[in-house]
PDB file of N, CA and C in Angstrom:
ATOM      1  N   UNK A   1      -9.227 -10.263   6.813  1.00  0.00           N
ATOM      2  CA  UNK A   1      -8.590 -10.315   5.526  1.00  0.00           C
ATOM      3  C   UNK A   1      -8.587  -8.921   4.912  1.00  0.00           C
ATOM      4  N   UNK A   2      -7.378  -8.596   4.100  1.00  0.00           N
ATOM      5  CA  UNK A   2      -7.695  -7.539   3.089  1.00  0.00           C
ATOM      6  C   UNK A   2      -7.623  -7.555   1.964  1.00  0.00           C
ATOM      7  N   UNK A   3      -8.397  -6.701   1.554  1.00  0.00           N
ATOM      8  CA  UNK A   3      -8.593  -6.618   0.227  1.00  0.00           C
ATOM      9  C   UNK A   3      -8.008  -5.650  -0.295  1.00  0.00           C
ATOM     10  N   UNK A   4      -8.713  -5.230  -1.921  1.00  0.00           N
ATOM     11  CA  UNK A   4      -7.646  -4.399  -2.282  1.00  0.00           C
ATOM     12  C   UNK A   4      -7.853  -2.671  -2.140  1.00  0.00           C
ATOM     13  N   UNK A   5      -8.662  -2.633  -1.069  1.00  0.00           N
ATOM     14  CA  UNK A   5      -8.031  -1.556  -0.546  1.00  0.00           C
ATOM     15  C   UNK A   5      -9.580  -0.418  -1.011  1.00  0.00           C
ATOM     16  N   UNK A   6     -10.008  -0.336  -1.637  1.00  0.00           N
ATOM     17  CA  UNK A   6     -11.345   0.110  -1.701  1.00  0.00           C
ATOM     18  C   UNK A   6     -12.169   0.543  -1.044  1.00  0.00           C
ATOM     19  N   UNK A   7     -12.474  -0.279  -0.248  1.00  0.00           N
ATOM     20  CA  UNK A   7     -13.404  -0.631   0.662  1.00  0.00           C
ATOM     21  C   UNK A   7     -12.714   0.401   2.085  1.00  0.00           C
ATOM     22  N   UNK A   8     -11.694  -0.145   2.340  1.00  0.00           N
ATOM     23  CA  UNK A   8     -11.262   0.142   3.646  1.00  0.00           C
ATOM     24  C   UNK A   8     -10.803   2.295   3.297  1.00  0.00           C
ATOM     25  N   UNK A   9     -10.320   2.739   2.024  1.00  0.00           N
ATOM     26  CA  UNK A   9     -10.518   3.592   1.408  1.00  0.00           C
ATOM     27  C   UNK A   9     -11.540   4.687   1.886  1.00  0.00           C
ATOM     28  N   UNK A  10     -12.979   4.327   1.438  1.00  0.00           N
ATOM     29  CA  UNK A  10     -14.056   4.594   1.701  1.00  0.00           C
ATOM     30  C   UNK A  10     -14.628   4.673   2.981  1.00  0.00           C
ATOM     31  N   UNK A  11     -13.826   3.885   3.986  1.00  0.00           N
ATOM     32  CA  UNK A  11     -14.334   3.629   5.766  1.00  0.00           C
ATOM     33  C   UNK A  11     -13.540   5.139   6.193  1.00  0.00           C
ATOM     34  N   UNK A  12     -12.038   5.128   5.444  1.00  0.00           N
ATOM     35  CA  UNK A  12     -10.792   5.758   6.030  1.00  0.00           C
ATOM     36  C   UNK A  12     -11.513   7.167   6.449  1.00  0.00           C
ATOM     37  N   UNK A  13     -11.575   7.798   4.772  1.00  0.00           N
ATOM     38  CA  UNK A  13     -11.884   8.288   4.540  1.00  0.00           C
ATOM     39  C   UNK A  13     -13.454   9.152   5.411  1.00  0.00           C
ATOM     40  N   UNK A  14     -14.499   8.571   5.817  1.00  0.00           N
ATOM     41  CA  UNK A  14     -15.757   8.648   6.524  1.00  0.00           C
ATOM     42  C   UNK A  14     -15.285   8.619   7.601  1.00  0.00           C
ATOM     43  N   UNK A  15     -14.179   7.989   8.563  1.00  0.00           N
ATOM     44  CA  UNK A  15     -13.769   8.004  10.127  1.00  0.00           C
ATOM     45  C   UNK A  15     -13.134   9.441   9.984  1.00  0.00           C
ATOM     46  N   UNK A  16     -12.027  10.056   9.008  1.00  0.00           N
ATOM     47  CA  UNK A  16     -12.153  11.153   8.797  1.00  0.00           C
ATOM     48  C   UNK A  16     -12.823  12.399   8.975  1.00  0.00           C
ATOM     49  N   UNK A  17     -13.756  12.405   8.464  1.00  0.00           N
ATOM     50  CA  UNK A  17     -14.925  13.463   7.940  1.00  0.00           C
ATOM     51  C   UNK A  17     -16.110  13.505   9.323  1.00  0.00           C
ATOM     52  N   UNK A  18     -16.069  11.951   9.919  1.00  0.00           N
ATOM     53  CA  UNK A  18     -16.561  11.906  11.305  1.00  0.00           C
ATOM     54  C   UNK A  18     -16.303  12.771  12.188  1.00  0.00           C
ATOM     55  N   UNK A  19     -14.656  12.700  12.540  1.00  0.00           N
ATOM     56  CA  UNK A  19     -13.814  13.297  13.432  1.00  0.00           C
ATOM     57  C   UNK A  19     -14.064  14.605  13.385  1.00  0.00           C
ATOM     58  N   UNK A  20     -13.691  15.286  11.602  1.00  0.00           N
ATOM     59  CA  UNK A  20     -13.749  16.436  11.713  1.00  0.00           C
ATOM     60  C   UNK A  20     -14.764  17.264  12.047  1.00  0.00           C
ATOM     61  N   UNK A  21     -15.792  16.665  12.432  1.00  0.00           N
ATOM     62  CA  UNK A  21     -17.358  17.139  12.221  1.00  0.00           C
ATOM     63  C   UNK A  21     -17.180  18.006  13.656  1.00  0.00           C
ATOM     64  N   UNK A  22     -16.755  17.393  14.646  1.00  0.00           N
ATOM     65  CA  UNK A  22     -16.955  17.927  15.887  1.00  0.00           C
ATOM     66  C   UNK A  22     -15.697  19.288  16.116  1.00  0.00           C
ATOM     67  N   UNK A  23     -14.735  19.466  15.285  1.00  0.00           N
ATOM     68  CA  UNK A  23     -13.721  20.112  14.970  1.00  0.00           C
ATOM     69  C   UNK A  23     -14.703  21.419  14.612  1.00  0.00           C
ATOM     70  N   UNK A  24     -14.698  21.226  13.714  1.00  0.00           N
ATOM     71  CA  UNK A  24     -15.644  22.021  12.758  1.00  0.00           C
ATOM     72  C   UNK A  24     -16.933  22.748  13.299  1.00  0.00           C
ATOM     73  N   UNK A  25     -17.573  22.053  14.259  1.00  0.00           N
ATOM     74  CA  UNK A  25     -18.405  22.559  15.294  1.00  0.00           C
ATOM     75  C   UNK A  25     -18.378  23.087  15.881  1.00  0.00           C
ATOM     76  N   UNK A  26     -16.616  23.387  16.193  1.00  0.00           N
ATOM     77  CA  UNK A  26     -16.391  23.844  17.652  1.00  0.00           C
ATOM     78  C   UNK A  26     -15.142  25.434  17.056  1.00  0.00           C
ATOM     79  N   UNK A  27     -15.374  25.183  15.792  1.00  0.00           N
ATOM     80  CA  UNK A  27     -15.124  26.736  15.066  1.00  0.00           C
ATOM     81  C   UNK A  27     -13.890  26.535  14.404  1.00  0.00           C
ATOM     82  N   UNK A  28     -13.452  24.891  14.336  1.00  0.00           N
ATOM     83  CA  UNK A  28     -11.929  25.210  13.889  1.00  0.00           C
ATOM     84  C   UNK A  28     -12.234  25.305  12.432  1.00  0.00           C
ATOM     85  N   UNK A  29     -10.768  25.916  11.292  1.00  0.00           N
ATOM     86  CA  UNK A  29     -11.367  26.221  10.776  1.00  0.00           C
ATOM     87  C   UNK A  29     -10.818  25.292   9.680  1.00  0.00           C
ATOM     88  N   UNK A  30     -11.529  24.856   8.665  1.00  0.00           N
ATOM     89  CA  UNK A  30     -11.239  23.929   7.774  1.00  0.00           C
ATOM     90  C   UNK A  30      -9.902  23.669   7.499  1.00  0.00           C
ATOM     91  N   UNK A  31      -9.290  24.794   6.854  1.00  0.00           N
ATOM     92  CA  UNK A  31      -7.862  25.122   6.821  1.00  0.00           C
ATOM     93  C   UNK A  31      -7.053  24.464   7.905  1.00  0.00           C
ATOM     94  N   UNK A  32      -7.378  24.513   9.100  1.00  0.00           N
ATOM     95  CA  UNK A  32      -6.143  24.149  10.199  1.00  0.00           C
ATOM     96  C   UNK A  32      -6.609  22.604   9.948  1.00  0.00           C
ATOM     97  N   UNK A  33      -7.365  22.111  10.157  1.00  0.00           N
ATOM     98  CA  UNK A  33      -7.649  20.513   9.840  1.00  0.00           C
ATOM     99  C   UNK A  33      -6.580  20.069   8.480  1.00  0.00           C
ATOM    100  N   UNK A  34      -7.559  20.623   7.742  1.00  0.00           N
ATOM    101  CA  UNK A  34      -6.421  20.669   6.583  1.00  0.00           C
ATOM    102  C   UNK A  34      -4.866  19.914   6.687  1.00  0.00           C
ATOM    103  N   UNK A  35      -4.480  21.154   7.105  1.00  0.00           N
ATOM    104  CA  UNK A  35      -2.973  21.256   7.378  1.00  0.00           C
ATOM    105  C   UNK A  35      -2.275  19.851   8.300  1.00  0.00           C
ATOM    106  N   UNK A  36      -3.178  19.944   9.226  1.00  0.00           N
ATOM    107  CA  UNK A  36      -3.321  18.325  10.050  1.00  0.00           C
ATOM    108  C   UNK A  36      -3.432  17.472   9.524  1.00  0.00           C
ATOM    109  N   UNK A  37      -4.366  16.726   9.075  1.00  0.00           N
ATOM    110  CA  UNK A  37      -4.153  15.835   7.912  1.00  0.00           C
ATOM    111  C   UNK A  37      -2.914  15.722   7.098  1.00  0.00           C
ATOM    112  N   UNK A  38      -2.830  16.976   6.594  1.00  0.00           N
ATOM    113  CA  UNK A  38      -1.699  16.775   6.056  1.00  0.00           C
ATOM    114  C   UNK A  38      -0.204  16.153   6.425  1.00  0.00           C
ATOM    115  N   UNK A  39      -0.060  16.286   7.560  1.00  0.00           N
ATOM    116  CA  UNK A  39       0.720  16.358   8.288  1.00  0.00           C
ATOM    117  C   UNK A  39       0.875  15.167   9.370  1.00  0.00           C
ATOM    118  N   UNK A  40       0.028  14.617   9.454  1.00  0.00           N
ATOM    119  CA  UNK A  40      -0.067  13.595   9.661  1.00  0.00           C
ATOM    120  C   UNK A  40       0.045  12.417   8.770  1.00  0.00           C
ATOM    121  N   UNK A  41      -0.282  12.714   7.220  1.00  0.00           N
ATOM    122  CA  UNK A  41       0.255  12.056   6.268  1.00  0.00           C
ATOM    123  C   UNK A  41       1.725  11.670   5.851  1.00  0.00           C
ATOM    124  N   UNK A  42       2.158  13.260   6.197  1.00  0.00           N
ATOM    125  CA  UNK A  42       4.242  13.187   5.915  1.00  0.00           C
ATOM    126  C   UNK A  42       4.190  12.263   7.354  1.00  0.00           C
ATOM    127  N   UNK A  43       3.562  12.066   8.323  1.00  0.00           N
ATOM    128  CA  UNK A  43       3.956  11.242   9.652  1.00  0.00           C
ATOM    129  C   UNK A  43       4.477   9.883   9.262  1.00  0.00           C
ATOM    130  N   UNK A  44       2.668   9.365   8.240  1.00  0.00           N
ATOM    131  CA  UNK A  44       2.591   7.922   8.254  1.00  0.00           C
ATOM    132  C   UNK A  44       3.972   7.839   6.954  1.00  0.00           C
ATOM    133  N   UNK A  45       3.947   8.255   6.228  1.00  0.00           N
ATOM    134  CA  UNK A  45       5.051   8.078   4.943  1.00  0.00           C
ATOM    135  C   UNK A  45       6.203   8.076   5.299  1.00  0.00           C
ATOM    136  N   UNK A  46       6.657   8.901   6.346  1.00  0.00           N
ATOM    137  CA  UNK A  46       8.024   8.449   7.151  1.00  0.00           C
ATOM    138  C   UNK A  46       7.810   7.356   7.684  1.00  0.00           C
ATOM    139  N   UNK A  47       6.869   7.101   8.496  1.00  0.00           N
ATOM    140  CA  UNK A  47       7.120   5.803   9.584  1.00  0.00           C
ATOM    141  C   UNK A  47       6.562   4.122   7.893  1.00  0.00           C
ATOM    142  N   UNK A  48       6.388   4.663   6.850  1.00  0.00           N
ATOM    143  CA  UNK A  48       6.272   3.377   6.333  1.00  0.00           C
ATOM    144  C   UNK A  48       7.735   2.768   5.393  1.00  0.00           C
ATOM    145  N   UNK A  49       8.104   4.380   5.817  1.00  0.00           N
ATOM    146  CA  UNK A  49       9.619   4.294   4.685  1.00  0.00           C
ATOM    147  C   UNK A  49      10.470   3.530   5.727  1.00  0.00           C
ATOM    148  N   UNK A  50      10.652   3.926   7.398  1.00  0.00           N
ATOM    149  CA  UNK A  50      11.212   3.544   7.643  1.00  0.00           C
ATOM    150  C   UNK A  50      10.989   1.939   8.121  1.00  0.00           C
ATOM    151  N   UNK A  51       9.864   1.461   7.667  1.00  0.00           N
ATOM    152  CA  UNK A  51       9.126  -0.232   8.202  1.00  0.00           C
ATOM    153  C   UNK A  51       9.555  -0.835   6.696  1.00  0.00           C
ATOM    154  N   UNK A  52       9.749  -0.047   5.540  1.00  0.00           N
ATOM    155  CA  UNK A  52      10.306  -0.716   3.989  1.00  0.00           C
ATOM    156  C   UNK A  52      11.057  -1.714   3.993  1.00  0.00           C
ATOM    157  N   UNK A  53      11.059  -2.759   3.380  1.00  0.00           N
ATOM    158  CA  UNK A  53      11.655  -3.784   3.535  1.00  0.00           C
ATOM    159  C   UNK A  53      12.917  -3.249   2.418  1.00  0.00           C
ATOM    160  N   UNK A  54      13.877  -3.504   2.060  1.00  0.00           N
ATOM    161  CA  UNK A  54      15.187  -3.460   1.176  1.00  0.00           C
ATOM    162  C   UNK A  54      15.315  -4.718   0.680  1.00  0.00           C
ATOM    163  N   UNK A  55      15.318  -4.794  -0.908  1.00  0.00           N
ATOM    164  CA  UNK A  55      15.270  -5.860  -1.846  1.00  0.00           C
ATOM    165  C   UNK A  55      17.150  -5.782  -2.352  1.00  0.00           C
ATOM    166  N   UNK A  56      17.962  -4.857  -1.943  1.00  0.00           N
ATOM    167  CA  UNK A  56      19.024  -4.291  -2.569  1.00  0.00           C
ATOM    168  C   UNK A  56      20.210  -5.476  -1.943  1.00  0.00           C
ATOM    169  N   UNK A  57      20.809  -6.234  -2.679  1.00  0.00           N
ATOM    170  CA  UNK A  57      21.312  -7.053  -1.990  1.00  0.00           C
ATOM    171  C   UNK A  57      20.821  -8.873  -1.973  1.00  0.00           C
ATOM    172  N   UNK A  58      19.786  -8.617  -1.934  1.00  0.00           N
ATOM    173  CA  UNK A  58      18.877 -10.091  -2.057  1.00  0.00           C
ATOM    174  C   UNK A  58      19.172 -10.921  -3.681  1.00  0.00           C
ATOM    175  N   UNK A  59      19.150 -11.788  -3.445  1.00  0.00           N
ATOM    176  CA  UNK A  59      19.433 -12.869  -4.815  1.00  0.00           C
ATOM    177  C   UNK A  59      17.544 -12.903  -5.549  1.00  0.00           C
ATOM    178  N   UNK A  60      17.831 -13.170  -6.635  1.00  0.00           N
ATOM    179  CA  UNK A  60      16.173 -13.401  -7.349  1.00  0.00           C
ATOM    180  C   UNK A  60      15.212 -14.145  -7.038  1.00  0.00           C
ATOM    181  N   UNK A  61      15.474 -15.401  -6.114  1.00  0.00           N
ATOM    182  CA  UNK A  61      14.860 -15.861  -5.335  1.00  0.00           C
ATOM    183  C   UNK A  61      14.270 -15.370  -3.870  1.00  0.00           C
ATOM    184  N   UNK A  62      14.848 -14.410  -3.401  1.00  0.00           N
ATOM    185  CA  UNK A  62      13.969 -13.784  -1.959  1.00  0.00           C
ATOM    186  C   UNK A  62      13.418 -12.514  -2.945  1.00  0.00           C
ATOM    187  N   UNK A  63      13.881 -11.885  -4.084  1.00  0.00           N
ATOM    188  CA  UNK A  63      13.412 -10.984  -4.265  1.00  0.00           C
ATOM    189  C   UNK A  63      12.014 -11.320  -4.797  1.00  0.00           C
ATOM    190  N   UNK A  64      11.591 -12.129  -5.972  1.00  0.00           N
ATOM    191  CA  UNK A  64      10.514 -13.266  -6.240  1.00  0.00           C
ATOM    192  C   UNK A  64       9.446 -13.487  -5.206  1.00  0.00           C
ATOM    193  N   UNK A  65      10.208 -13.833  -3.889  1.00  0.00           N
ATOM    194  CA  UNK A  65       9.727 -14.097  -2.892  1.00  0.00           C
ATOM    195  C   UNK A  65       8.950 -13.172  -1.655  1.00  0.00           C
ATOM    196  N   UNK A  66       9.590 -12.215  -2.123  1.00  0.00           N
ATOM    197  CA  UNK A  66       9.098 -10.737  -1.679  1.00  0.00           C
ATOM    198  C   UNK A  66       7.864 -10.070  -2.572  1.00  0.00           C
ATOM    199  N   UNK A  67       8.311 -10.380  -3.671  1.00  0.00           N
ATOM    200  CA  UNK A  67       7.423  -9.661  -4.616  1.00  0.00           C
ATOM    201  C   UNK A  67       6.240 -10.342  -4.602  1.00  0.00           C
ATOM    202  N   UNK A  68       5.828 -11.796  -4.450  1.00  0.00           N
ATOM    203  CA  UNK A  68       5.157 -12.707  -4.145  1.00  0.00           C
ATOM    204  C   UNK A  68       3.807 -12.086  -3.545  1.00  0.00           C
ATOM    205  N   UNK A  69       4.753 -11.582  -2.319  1.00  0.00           N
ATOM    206  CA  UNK A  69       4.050 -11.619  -0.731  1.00  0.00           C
ATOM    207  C   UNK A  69       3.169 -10.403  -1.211  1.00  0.00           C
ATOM    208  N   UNK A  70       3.841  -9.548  -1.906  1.00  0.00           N
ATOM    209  CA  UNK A  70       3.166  -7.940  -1.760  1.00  0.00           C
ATOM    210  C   UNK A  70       1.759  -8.124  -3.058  1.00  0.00           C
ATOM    211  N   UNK A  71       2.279  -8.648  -4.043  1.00  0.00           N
ATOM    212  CA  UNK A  71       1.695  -9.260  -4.899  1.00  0.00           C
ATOM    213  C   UNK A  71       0.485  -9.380  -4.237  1.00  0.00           C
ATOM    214  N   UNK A  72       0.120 -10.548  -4.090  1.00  0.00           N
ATOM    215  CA  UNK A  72      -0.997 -11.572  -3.150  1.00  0.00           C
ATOM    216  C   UNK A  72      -1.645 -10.828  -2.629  1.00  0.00           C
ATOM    217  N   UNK A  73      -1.330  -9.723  -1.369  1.00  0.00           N
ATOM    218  CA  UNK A  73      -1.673  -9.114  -0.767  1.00  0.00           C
ATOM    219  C   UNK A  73      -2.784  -8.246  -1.374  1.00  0.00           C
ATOM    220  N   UNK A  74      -2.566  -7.444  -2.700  1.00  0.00           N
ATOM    221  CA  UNK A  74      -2.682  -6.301  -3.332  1.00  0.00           C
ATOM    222  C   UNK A  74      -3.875  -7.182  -4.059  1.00  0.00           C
ATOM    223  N   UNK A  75      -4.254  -8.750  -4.260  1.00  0.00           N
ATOM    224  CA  UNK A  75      -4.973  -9.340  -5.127  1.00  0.00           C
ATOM    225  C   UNK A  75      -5.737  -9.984  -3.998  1.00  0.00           C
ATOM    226  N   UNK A  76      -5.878  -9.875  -2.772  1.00  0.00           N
ATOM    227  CA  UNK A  76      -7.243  -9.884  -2.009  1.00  0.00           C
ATOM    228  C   UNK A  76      -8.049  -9.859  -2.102  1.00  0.00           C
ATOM    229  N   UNK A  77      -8.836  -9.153  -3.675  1.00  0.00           N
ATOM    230  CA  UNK A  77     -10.038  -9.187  -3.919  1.00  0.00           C
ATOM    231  C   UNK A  77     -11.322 -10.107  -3.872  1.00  0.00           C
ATOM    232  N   UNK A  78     -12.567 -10.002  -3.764  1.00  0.00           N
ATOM    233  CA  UNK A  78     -13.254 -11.088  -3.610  1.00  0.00           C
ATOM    234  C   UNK A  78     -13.385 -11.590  -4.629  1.00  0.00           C
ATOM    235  N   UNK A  79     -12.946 -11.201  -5.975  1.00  0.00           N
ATOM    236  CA  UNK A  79     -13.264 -12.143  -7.319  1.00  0.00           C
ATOM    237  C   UNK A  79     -11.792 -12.923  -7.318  1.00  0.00           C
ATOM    238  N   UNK A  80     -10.662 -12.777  -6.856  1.00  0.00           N
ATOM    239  CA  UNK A  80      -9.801 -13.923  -6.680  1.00  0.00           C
ATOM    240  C   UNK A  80      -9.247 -14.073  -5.617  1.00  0.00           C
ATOM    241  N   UNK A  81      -9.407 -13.814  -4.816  1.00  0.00           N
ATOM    242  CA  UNK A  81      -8.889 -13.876  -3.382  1.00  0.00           C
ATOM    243  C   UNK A  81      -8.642 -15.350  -3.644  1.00  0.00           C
ATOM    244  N   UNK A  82      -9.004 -15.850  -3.972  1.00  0.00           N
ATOM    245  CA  UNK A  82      -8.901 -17.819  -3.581  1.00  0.00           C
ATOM    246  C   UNK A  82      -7.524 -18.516  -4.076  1.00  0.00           C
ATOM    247  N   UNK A  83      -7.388 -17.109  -5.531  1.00  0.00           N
ATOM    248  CA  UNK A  83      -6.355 -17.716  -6.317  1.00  0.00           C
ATOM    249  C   UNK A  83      -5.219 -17.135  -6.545  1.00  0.00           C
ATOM    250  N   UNK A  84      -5.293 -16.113  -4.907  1.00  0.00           N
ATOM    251  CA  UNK A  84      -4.148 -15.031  -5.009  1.00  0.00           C
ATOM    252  C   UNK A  84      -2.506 -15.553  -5.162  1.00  0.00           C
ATOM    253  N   UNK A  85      -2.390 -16.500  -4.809  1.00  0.00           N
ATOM    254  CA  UNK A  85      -1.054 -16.903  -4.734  1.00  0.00           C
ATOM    255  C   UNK A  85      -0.730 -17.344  -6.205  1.00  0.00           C
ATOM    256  N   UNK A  86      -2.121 -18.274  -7.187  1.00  0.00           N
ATOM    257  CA  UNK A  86      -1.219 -18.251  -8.101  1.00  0.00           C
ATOM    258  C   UNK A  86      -0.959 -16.857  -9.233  1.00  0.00           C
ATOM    259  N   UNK A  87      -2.246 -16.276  -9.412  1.00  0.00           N
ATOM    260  CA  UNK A  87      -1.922 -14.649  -9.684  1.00  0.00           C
ATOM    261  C   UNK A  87      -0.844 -14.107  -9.402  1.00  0.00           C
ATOM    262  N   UNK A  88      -0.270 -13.910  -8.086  1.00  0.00           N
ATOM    263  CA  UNK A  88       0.744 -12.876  -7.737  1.00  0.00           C
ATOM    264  C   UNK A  88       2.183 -13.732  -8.478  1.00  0.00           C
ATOM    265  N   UNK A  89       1.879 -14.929  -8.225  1.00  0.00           N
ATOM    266  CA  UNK A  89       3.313 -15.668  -8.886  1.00  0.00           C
ATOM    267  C   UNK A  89       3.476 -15.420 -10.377  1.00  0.00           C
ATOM    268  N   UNK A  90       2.439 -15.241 -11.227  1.00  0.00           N
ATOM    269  CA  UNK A  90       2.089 -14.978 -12.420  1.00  0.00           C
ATOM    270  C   UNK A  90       2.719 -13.478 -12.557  1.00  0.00           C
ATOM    271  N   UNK A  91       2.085 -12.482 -11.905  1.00  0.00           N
ATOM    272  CA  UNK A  91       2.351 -11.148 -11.709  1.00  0.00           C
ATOM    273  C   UNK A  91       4.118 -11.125 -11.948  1.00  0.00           C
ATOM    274  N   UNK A  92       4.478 -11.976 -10.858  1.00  0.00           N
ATOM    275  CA  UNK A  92       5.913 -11.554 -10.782  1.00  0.00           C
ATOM    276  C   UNK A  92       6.962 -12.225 -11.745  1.00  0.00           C
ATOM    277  N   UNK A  93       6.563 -13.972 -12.255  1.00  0.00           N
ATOM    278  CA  UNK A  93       6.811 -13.685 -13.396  1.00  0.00           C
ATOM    279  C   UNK A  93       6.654 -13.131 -14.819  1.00  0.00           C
ATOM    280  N   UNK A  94       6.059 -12.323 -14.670  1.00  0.00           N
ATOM    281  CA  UNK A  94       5.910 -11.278 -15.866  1.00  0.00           C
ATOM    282  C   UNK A  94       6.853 -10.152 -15.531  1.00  0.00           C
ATOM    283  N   UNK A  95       6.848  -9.251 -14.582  1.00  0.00           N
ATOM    284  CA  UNK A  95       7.845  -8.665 -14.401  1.00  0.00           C
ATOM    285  C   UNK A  95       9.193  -9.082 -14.671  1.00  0.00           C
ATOM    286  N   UNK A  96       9.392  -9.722 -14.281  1.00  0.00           N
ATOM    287  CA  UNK A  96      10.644 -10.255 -14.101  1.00  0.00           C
ATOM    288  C   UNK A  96      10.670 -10.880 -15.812  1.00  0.00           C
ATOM    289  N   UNK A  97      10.128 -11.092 -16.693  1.00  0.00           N
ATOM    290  CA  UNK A  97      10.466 -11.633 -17.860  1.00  0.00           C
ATOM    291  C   UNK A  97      10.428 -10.406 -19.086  1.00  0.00           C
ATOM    292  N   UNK A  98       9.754  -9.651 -18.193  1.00  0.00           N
ATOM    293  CA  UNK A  98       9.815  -8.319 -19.136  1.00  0.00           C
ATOM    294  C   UNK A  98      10.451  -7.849 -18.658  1.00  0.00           C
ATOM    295  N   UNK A  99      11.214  -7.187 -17.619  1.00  0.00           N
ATOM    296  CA  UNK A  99      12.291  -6.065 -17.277  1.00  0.00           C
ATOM    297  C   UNK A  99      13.382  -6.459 -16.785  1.00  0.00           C
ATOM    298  N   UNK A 100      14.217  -5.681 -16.565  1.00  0.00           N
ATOM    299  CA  UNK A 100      15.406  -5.904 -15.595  1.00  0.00           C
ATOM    300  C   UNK A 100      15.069  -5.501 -14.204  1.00  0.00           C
ATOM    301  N   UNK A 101      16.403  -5.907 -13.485  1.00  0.00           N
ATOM    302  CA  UNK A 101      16.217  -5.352 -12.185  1.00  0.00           C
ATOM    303  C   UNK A 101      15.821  -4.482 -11.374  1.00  0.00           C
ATOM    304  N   UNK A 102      16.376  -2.815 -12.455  1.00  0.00           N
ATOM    305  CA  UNK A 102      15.792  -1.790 -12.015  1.00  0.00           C
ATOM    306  C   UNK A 102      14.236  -1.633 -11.870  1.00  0.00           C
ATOM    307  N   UNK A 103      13.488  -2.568 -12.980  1.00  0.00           N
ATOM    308  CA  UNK A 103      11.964  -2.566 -13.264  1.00  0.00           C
ATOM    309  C   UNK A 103      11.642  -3.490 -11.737  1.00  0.00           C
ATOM    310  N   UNK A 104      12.176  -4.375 -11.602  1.00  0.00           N
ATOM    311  CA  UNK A 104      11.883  -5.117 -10.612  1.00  0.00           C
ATOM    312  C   UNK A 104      11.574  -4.343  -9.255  1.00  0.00           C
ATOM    313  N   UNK A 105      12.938  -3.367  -9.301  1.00  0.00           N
ATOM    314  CA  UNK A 105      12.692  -2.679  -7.784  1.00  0.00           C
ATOM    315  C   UNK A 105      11.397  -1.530  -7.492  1.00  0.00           C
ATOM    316  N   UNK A 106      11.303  -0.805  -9.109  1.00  0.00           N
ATOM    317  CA  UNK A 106      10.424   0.059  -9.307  1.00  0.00           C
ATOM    318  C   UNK A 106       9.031  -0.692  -8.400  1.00  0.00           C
ATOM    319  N   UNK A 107       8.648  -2.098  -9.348  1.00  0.00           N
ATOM    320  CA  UNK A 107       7.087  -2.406  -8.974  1.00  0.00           C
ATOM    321  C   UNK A 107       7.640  -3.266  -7.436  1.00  0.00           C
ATOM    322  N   UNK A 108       8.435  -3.392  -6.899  1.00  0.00           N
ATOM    323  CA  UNK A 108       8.522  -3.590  -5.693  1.00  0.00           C
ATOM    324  C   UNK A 108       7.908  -2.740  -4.674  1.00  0.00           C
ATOM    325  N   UNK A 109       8.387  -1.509  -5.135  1.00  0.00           N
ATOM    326  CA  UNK A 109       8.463  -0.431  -4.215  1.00  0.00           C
ATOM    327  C   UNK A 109       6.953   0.035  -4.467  1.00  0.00           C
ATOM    328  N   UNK A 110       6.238   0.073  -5.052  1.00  0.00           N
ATOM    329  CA  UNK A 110       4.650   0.633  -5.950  1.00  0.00           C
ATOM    330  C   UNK A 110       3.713  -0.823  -4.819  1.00  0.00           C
ATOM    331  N   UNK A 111       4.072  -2.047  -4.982  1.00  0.00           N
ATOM    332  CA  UNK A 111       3.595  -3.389  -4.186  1.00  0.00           C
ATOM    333  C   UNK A 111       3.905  -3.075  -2.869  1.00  0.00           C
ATOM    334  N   UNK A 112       4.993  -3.206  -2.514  1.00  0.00           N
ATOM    335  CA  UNK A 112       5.302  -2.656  -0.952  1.00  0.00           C
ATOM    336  C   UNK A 112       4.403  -1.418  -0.177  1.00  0.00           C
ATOM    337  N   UNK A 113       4.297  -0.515  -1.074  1.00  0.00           N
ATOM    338  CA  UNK A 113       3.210   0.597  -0.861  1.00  0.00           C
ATOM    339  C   UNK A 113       1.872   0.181  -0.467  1.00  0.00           C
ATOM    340  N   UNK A 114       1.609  -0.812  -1.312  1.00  0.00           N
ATOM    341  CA  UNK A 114       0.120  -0.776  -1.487  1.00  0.00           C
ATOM    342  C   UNK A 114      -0.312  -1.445  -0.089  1.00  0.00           C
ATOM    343  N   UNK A 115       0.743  -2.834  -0.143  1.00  0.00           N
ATOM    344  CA  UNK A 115       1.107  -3.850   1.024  1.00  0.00           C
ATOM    345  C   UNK A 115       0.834  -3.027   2.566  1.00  0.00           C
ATOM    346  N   UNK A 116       1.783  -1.762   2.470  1.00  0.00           N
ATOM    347  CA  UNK A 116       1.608  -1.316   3.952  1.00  0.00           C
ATOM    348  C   UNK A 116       0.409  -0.355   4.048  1.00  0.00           C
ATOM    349  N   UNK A 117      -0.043   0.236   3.332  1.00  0.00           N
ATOM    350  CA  UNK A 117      -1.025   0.920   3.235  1.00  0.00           C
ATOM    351  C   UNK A 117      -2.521  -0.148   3.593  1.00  0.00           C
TER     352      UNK A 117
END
């Protein structure tokens, strides 16, 4: 299961700093790691843009339905994990009763993030 992301954050992060240890040992120099990381970041952000689902086109019902999913996901936590589905439905009608469409796609795209991450 996941949660909201914290946790796994904190692992990421330490498998990281693991890796680099032996890097770092062996004289490279912070800087070039650096840059790697980095760069490996523009990697994953392309390959998640191009896995993005497209809400553009969809009626309010798959979009709802989308927003749902990412929703839920993002509310994994262990203090509601149990009651993620009705939360995220809550979540999305609020959006959706406060904004328009454009607002809709905004926290789509912010949920979708979190979702593939």
């Amino acid at each position: 299961m996941v949660g909201d992301g914290t946790t796994t954050v904190v692992l990421l992060a330490g498998e990281f700093m693991k890796e680099a240890k032996q890097f770092i040992e062996d004289g490279v120099h912070p800087q070039n790691l650096i840059r790697s990381y980095r760069t490996a970041c523009q990697l994953a952000i392309e390959k998640i843009k191009e896995l993005a689902v497209s809400i553009e086109g969809k009626s309010l019902t798959e979009k709802k339905s989308l927003l749902a999913k990412c929703a839920a996901t993002t509310l994994s936590s262990k203090l509601i994990g149990g009651e993620k589905e009705f939360f995220a439905s809550m979540v999305v009608d609020s959006v959706i009763a406060i904004g328009n469409d454009d607002r809709l796609i905004q926290v789509d795209i912010s949920l979708h993030a979190a979702l593939t991450l």
